[in-house]
PDB file of N, CA and C in Angstrom:
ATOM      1  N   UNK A   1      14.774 -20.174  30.344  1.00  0.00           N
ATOM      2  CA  UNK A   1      14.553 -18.769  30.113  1.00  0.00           C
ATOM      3  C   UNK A   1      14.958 -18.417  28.679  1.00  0.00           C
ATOM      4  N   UNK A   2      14.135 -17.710  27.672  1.00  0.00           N
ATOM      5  CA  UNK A   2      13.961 -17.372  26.348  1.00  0.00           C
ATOM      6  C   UNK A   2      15.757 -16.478  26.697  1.00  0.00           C
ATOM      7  N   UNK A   3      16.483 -16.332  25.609  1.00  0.00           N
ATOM      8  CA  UNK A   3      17.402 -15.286  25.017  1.00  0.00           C
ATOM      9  C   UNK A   3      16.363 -13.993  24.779  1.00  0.00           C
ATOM     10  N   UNK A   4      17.235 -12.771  25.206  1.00  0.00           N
ATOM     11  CA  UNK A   4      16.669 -11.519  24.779  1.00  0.00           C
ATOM     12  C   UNK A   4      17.551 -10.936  23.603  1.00  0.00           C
ATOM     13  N   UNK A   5      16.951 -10.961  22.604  1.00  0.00           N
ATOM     14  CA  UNK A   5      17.649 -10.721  21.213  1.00  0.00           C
ATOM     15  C   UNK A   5      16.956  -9.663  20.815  1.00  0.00           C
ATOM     16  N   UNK A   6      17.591  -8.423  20.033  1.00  0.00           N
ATOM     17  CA  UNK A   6      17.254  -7.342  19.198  1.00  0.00           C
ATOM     18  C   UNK A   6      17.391  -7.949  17.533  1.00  0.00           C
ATOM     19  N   UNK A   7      16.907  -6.977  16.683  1.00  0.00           N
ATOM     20  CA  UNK A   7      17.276  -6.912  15.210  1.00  0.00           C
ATOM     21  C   UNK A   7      16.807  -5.672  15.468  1.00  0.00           C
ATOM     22  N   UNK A   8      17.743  -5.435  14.230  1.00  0.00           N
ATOM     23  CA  UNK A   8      16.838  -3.398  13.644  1.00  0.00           C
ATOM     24  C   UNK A   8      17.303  -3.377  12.752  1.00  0.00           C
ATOM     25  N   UNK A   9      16.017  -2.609  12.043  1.00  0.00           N
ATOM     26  CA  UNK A   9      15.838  -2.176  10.011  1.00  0.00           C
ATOM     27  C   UNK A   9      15.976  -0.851  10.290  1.00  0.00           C
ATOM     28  N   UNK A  10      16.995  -0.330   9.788  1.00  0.00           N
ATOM     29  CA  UNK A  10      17.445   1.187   9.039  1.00  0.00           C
ATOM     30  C   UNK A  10      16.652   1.620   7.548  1.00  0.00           C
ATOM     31  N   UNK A  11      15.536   2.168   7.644  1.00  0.00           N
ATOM     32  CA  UNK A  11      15.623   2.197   6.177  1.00  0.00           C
ATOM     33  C   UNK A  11      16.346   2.962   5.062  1.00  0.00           C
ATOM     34  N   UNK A  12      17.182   3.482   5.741  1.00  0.00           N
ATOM     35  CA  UNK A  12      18.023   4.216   4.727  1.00  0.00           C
ATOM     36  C   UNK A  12      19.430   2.827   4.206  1.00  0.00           C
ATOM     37  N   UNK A  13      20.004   2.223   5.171  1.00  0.00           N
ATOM     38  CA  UNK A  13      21.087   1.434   5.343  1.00  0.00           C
ATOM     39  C   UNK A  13      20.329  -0.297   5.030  1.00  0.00           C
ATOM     40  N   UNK A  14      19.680  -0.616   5.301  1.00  0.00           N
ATOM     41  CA  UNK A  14      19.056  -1.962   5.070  1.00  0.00           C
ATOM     42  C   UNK A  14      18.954  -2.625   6.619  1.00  0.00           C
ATOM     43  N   UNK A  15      18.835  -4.199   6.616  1.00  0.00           N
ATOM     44  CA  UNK A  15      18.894  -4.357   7.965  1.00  0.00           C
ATOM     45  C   UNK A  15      20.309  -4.840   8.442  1.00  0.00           C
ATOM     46  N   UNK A  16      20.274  -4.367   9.688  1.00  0.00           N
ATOM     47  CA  UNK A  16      21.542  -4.698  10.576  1.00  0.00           C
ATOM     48  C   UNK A  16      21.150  -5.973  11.605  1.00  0.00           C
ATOM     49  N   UNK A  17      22.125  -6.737  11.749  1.00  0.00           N
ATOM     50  CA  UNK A  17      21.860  -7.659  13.158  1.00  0.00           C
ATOM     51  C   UNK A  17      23.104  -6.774  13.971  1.00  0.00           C
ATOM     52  N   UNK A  18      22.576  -6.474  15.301  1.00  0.00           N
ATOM     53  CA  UNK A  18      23.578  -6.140  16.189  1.00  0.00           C
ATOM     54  C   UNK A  18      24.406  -5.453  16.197  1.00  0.00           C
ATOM     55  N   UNK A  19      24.197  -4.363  15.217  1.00  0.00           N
ATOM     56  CA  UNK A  19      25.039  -3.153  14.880  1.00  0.00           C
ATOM     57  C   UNK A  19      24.095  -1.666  15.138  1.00  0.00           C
ATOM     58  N   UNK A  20      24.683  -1.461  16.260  1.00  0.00           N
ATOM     59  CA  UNK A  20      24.405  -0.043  17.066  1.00  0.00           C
ATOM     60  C   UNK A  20      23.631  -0.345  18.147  1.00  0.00           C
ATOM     61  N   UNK A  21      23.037  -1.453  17.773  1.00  0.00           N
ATOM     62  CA  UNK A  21      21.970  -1.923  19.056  1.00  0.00           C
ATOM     63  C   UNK A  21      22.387  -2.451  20.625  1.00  0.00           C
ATOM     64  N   UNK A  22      21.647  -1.775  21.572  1.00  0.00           N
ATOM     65  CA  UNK A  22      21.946  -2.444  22.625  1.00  0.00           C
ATOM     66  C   UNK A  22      20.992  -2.293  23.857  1.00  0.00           C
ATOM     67  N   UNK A  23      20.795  -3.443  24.555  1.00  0.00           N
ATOM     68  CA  UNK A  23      19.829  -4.032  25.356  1.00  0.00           C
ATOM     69  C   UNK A  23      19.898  -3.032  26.406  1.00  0.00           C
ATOM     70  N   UNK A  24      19.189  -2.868  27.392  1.00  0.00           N
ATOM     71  CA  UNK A  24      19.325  -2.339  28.696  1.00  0.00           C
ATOM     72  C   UNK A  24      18.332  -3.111  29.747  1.00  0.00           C
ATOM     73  N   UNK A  25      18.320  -4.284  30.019  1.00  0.00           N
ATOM     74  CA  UNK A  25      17.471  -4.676  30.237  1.00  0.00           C
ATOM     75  C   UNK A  25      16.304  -5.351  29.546  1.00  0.00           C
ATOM     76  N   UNK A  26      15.622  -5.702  30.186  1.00  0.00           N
ATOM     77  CA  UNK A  26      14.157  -6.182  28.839  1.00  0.00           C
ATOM     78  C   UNK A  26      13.148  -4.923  28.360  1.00  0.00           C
ATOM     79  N   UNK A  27      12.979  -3.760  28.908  1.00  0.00           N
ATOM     80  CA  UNK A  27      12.525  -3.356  28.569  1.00  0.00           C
ATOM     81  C   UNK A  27      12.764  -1.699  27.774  1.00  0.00           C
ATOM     82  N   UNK A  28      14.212  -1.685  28.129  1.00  0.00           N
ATOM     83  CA  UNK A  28      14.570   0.016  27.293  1.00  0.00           C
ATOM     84  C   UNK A  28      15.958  -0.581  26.068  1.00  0.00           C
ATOM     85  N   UNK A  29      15.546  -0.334  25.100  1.00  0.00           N
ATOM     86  CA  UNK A  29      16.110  -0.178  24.484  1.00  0.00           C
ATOM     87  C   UNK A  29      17.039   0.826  23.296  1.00  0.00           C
ATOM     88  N   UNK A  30      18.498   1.108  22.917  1.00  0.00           N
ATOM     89  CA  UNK A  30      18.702   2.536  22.354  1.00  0.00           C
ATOM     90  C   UNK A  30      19.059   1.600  21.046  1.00  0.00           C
ATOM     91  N   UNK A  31      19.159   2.196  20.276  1.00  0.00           N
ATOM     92  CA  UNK A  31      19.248   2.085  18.737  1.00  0.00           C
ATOM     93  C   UNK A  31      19.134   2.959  17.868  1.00  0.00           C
ATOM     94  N   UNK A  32      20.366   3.268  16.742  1.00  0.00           N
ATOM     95  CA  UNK A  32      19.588   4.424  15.715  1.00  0.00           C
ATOM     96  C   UNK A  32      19.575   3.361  14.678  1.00  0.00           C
ATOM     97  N   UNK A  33      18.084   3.295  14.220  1.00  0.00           N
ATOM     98  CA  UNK A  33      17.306   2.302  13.553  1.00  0.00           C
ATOM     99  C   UNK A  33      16.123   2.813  13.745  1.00  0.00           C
ATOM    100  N   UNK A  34      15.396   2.287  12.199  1.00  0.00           N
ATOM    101  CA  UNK A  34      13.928   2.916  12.215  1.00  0.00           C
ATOM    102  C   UNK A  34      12.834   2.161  12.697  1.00  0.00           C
ATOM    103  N   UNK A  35      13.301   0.676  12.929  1.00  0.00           N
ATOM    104  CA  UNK A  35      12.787  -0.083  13.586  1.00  0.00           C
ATOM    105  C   UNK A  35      13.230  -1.287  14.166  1.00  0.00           C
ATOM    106  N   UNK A  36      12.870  -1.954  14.932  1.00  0.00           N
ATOM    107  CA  UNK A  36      13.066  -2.683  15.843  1.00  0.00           C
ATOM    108  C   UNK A  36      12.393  -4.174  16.501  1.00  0.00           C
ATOM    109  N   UNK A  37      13.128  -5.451  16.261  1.00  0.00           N
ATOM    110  CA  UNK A  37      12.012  -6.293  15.968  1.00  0.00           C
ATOM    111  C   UNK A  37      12.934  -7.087  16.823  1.00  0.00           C
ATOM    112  N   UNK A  38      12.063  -8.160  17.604  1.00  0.00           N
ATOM    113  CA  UNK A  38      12.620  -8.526  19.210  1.00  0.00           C
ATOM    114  C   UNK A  38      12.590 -10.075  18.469  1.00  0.00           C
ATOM    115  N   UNK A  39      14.015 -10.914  18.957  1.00  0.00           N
ATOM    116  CA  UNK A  39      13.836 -12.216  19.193  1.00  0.00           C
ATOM    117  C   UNK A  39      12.980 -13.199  19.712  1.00  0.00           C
ATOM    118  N   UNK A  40      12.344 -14.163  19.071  1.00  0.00           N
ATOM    119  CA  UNK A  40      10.913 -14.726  19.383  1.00  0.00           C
ATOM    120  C   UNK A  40      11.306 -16.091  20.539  1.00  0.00           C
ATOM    121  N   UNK A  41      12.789 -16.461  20.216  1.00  0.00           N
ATOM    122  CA  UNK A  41      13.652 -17.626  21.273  1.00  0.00           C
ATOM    123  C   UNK A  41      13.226 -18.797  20.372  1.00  0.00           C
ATOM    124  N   UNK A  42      12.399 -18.320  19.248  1.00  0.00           N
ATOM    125  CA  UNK A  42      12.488 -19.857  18.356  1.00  0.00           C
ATOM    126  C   UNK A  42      13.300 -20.026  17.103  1.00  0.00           C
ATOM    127  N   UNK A  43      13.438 -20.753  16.617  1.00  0.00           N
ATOM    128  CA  UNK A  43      14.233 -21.079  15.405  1.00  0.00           C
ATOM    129  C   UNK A  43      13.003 -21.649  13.961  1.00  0.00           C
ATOM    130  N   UNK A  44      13.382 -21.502  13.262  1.00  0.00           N
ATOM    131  CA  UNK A  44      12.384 -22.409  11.980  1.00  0.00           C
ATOM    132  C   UNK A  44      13.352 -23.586  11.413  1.00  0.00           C
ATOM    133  N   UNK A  45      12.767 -24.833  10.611  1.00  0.00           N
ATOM    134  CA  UNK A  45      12.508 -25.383  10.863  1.00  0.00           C
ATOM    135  C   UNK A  45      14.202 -26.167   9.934  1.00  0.00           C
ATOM    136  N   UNK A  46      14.757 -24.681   9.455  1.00  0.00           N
ATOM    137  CA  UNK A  46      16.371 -24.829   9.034  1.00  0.00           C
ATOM    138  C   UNK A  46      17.432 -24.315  10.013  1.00  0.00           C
ATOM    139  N   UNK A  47      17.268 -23.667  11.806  1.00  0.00           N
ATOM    140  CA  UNK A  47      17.565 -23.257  12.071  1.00  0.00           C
ATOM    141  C   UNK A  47      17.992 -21.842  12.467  1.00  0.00           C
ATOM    142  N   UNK A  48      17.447 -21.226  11.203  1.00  0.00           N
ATOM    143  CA  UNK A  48      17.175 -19.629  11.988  1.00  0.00           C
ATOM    144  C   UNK A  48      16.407 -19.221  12.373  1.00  0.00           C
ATOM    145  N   UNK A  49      16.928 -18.154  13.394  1.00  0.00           N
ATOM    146  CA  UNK A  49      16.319 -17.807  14.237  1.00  0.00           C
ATOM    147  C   UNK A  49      15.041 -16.788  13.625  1.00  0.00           C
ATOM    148  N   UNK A  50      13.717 -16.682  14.849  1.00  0.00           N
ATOM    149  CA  UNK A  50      12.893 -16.137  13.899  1.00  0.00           C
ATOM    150  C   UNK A  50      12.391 -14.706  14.995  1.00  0.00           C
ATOM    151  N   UNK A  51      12.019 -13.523  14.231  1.00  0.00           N
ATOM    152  CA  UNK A  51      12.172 -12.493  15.227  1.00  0.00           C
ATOM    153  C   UNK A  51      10.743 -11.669  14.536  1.00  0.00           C
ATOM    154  N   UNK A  52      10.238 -10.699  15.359  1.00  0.00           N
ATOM    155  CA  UNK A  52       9.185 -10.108  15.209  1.00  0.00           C
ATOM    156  C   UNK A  52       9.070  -9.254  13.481  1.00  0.00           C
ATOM    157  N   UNK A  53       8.145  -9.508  12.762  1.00  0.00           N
ATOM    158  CA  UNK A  53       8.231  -8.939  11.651  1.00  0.00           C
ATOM    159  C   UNK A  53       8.877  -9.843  10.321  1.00  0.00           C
ATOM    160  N   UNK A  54       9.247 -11.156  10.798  1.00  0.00           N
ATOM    161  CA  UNK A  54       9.866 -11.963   9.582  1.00  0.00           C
ATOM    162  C   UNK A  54       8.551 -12.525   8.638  1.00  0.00           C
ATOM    163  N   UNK A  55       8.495 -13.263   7.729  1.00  0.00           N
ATOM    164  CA  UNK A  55       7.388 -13.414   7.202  1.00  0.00           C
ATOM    165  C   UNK A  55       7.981 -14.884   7.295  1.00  0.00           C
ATOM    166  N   UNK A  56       6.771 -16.064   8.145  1.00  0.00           N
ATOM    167  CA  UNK A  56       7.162 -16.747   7.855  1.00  0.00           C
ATOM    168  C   UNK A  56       5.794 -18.442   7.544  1.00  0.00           C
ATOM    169  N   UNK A  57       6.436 -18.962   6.728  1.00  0.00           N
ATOM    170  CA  UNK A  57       5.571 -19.779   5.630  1.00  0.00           C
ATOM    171  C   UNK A  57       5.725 -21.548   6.481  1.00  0.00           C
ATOM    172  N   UNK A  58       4.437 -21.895   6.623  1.00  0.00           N
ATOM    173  CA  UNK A  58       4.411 -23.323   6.772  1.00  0.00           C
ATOM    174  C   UNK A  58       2.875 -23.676   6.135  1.00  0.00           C
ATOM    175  N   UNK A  59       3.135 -24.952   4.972  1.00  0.00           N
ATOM    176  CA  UNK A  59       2.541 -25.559   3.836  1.00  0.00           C
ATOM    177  C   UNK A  59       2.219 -24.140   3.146  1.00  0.00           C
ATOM    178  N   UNK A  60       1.018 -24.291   3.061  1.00  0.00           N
ATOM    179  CA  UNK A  60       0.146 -23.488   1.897  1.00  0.00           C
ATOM    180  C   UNK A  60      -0.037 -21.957   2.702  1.00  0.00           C
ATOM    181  N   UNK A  61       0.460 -22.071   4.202  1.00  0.00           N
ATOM    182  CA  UNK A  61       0.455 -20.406   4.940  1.00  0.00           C
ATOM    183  C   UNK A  61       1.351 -19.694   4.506  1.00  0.00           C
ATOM    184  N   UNK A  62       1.396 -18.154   4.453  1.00  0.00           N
ATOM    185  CA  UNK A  62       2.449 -17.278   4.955  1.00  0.00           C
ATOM    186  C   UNK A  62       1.850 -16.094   5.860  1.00  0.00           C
ATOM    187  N   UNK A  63       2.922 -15.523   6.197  1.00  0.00           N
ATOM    188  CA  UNK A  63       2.217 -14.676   7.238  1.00  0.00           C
ATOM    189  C   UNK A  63       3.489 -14.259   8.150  1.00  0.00           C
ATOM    190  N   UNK A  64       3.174 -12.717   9.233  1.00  0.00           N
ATOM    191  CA  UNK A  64       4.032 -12.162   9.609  1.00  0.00           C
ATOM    192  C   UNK A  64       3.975 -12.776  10.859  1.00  0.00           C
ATOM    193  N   UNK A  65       5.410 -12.460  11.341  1.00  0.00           N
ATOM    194  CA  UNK A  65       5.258 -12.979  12.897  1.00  0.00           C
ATOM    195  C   UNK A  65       5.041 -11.639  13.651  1.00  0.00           C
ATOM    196  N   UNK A  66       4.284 -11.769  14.541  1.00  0.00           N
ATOM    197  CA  UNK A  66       3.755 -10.456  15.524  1.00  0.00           C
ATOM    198  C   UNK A  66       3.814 -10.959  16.796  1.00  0.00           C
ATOM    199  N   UNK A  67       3.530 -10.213  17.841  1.00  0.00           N
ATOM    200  CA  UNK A  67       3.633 -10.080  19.613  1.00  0.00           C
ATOM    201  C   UNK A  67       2.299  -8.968  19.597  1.00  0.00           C
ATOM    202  N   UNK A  68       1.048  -9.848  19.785  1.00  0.00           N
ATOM    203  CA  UNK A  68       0.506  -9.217  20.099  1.00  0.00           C
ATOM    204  C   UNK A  68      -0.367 -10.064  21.413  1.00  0.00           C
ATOM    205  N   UNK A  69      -0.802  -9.449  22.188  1.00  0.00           N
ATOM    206  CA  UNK A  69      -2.041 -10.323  23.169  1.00  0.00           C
ATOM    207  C   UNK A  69      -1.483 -11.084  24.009  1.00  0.00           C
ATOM    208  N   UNK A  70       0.125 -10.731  24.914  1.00  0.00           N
ATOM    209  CA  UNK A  70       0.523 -11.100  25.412  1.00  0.00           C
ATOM    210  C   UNK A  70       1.497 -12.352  24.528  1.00  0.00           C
ATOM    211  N   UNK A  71       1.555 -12.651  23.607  1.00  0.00           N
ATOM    212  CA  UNK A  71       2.077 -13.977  23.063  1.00  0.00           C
ATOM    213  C   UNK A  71       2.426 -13.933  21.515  1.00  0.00           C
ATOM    214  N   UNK A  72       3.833 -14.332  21.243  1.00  0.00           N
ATOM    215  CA  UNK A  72       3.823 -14.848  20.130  1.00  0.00           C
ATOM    216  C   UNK A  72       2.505 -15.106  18.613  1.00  0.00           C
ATOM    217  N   UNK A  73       2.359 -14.635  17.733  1.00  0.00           N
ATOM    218  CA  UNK A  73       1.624 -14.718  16.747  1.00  0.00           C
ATOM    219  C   UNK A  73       1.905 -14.809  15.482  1.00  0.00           C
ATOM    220  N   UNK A  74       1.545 -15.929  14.635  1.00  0.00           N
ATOM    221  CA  UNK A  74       1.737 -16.015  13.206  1.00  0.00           C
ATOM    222  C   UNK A  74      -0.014 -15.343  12.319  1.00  0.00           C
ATOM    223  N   UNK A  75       0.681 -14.072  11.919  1.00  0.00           N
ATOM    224  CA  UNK A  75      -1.101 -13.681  11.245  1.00  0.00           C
ATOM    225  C   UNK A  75      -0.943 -13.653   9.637  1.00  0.00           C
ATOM    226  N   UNK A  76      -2.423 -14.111   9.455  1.00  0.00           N
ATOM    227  CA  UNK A  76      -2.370 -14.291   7.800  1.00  0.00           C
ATOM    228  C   UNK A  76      -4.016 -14.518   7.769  1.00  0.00           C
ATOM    229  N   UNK A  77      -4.368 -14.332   6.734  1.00  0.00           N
ATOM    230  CA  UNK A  77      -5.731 -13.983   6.287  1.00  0.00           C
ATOM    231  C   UNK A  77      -6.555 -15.064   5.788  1.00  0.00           C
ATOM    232  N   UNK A  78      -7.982 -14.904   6.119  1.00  0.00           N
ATOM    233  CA  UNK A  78      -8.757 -15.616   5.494  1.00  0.00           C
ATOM    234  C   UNK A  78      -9.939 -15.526   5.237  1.00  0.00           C
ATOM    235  N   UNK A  79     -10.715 -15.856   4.393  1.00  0.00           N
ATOM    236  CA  UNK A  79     -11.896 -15.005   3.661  1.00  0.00           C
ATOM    237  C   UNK A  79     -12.558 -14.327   4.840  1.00  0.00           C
ATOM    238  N   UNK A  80     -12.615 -14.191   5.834  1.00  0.00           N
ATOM    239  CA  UNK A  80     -13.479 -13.833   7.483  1.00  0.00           C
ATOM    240  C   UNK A  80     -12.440 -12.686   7.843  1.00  0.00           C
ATOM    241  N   UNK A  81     -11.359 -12.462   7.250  1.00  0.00           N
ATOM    242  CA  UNK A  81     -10.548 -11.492   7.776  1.00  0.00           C
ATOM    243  C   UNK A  81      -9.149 -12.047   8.396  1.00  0.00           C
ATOM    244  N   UNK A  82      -8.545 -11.160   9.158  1.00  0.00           N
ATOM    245  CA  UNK A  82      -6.708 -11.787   9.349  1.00  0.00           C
ATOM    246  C   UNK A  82      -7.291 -12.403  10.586  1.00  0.00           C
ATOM    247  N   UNK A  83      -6.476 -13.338  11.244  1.00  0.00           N
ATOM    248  CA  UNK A  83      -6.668 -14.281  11.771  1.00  0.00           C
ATOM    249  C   UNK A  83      -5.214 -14.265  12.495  1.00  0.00           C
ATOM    250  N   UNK A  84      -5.219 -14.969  13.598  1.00  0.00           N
ATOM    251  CA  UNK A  84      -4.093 -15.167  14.351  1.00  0.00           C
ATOM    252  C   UNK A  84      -3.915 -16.759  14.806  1.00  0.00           C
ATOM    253  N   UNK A  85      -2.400 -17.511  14.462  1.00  0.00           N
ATOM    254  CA  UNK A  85      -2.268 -18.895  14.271  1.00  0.00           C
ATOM    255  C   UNK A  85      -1.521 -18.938  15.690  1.00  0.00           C
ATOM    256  N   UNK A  86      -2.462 -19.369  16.395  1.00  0.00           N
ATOM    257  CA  UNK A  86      -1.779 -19.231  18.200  1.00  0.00           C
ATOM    258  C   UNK A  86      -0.994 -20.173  18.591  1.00  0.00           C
ATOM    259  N   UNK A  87      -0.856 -20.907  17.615  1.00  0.00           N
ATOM    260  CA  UNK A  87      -0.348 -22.550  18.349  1.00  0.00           C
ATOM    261  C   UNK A  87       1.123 -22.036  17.588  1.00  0.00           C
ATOM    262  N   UNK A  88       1.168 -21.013  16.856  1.00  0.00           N
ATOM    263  CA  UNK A  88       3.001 -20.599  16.340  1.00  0.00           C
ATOM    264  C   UNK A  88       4.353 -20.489  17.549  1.00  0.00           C
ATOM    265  N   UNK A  89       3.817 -20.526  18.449  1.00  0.00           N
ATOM    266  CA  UNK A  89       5.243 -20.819  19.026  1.00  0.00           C
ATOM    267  C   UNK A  89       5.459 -22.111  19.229  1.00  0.00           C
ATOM    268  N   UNK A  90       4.672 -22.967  19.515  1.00  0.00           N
ATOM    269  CA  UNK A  90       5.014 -24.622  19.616  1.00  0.00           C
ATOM    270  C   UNK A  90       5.416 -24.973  18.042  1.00  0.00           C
ATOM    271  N   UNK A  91       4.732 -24.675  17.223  1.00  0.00           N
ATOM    272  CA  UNK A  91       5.074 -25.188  16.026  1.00  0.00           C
ATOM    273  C   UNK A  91       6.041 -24.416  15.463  1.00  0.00           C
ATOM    274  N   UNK A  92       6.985 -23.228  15.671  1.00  0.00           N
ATOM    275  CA  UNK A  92       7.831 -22.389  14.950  1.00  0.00           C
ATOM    276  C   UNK A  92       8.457 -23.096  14.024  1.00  0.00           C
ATOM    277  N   UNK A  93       9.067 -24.462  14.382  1.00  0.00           N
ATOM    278  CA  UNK A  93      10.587 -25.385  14.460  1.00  0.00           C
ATOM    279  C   UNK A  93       9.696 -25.810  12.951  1.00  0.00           C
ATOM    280  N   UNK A  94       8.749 -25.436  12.393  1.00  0.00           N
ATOM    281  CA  UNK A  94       7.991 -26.929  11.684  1.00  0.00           C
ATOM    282  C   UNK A  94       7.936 -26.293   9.908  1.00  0.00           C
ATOM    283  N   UNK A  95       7.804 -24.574  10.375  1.00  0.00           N
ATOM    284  CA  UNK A  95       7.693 -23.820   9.162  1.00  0.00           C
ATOM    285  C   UNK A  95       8.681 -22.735   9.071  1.00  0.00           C
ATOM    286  N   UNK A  96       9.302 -22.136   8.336  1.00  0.00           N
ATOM    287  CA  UNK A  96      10.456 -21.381   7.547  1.00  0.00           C
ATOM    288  C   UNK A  96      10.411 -19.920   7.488  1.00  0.00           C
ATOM    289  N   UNK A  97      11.491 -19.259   7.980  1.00  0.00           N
ATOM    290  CA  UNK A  97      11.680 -17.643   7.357  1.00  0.00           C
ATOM    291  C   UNK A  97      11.855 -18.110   6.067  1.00  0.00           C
ATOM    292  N   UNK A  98      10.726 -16.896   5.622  1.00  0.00           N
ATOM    293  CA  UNK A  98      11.312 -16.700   3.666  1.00  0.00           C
ATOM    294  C   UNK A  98      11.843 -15.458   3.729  1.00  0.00           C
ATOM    295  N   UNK A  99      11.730 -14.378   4.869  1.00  0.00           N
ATOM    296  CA  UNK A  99      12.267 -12.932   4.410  1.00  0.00           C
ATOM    297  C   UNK A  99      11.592 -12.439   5.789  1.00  0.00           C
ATOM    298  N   UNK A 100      11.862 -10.961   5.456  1.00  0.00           N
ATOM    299  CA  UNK A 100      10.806  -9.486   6.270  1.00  0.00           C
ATOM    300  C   UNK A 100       9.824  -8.811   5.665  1.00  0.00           C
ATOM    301  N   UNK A 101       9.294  -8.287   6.688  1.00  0.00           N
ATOM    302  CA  UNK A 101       8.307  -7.390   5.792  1.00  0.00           C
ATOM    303  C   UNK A 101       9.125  -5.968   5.284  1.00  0.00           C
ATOM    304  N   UNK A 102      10.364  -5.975   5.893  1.00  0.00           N
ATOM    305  CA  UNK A 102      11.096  -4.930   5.670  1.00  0.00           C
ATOM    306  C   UNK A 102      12.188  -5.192   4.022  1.00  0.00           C
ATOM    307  N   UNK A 103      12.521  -5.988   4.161  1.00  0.00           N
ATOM    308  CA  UNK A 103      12.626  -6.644   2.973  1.00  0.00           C
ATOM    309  C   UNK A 103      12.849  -7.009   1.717  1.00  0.00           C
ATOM    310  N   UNK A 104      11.508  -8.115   2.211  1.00  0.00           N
ATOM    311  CA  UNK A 104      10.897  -8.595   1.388  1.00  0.00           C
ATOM    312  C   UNK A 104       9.024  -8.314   1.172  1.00  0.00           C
ATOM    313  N   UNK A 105       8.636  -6.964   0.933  1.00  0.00           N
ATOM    314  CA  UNK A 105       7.520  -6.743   0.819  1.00  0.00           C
ATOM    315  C   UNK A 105       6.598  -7.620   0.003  1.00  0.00           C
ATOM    316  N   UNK A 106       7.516  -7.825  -1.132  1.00  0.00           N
ATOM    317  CA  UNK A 106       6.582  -8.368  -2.583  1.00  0.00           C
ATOM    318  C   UNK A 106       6.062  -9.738  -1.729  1.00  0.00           C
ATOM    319  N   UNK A 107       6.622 -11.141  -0.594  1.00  0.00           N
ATOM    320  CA  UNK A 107       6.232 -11.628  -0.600  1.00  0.00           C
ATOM    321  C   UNK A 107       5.009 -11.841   0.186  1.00  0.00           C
ATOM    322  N   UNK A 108       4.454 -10.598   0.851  1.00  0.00           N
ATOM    323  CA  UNK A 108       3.129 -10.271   1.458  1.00  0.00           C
ATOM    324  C   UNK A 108       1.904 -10.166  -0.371  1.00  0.00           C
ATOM    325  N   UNK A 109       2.682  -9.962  -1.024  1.00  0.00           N
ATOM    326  CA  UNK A 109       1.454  -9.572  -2.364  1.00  0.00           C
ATOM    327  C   UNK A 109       1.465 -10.592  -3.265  1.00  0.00           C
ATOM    328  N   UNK A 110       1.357 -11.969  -3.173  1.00  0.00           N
ATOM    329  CA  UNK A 110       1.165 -13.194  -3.827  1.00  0.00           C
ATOM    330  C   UNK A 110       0.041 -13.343  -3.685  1.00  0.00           C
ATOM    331  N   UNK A 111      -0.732 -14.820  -4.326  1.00  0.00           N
ATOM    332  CA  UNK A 111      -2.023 -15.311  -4.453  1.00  0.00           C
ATOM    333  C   UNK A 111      -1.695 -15.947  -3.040  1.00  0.00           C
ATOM    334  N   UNK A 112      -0.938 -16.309  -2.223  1.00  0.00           N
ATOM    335  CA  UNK A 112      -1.072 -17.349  -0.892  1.00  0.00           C
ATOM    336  C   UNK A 112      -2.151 -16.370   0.285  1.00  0.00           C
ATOM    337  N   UNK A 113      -2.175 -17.088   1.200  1.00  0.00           N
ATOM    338  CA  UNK A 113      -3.711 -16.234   2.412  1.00  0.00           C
ATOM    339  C   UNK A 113      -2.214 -15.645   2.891  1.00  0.00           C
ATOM    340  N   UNK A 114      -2.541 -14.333   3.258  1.00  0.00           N
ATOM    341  CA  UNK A 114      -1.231 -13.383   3.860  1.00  0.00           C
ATOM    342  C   UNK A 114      -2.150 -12.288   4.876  1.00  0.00           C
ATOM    343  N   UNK A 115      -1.648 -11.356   5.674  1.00  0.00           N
ATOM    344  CA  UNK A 115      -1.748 -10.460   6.228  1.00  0.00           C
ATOM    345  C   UNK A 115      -2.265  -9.406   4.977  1.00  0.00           C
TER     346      UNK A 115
END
């Protein structure tokens, strides 16, 4: 059974791990935070942990991690439009957090295929 993990970005304060936040179950959560980004139960490929909204890079990809369509998603773009890398939860362990989109914006605006 996956860990149920929070993060939350304040944008006034920056981000917090585990400060003010707290679970109620899987599905209600209280927090004063402007947003809120859920533990994915995987790690990358140095050991941290990787959670909804991190931006994260394997070879020549980058791209955000999302929960959409029932499942785990690594999305990043390609000349056809954004695209979704479905096989990202088996492979999490293989490619790296570089940051957030909360962040680290600038690294969504490079020459690499991104969201």
């Amino acid at each position: 059974m996956r860990e149920i993990k929070f993060r939350a970005w304040d944008d006034a304060d920056g981000l917090h791990r585990d400060e003010g936040c707290m679970s109620y179950g899987i599905t209600n959560i209280a927090c004063d935070a402007d947003h809120i980004m859920q533990y994915t139960g995987k790690k990358d490929k140095n050991g941290n942990e990787i959670y909804e909204g991190d931006v994260w890079e394997k070879g020549q990809y980058i791209g955000i991690v999302t929960f959409e369509f029932s499942g785990w998603r690594f999305k990043m773009a390609e000349s056809s439009g954004c695209y979704a890398y479905y096989a990202f939860y088996s492979n999490a362990n293989l490619g790296e957090v570089i940051g957030n989109i909360y962040e680290n914006p600038e690294l969504l605006e490079n020459d690499k295929e991104v969201v």
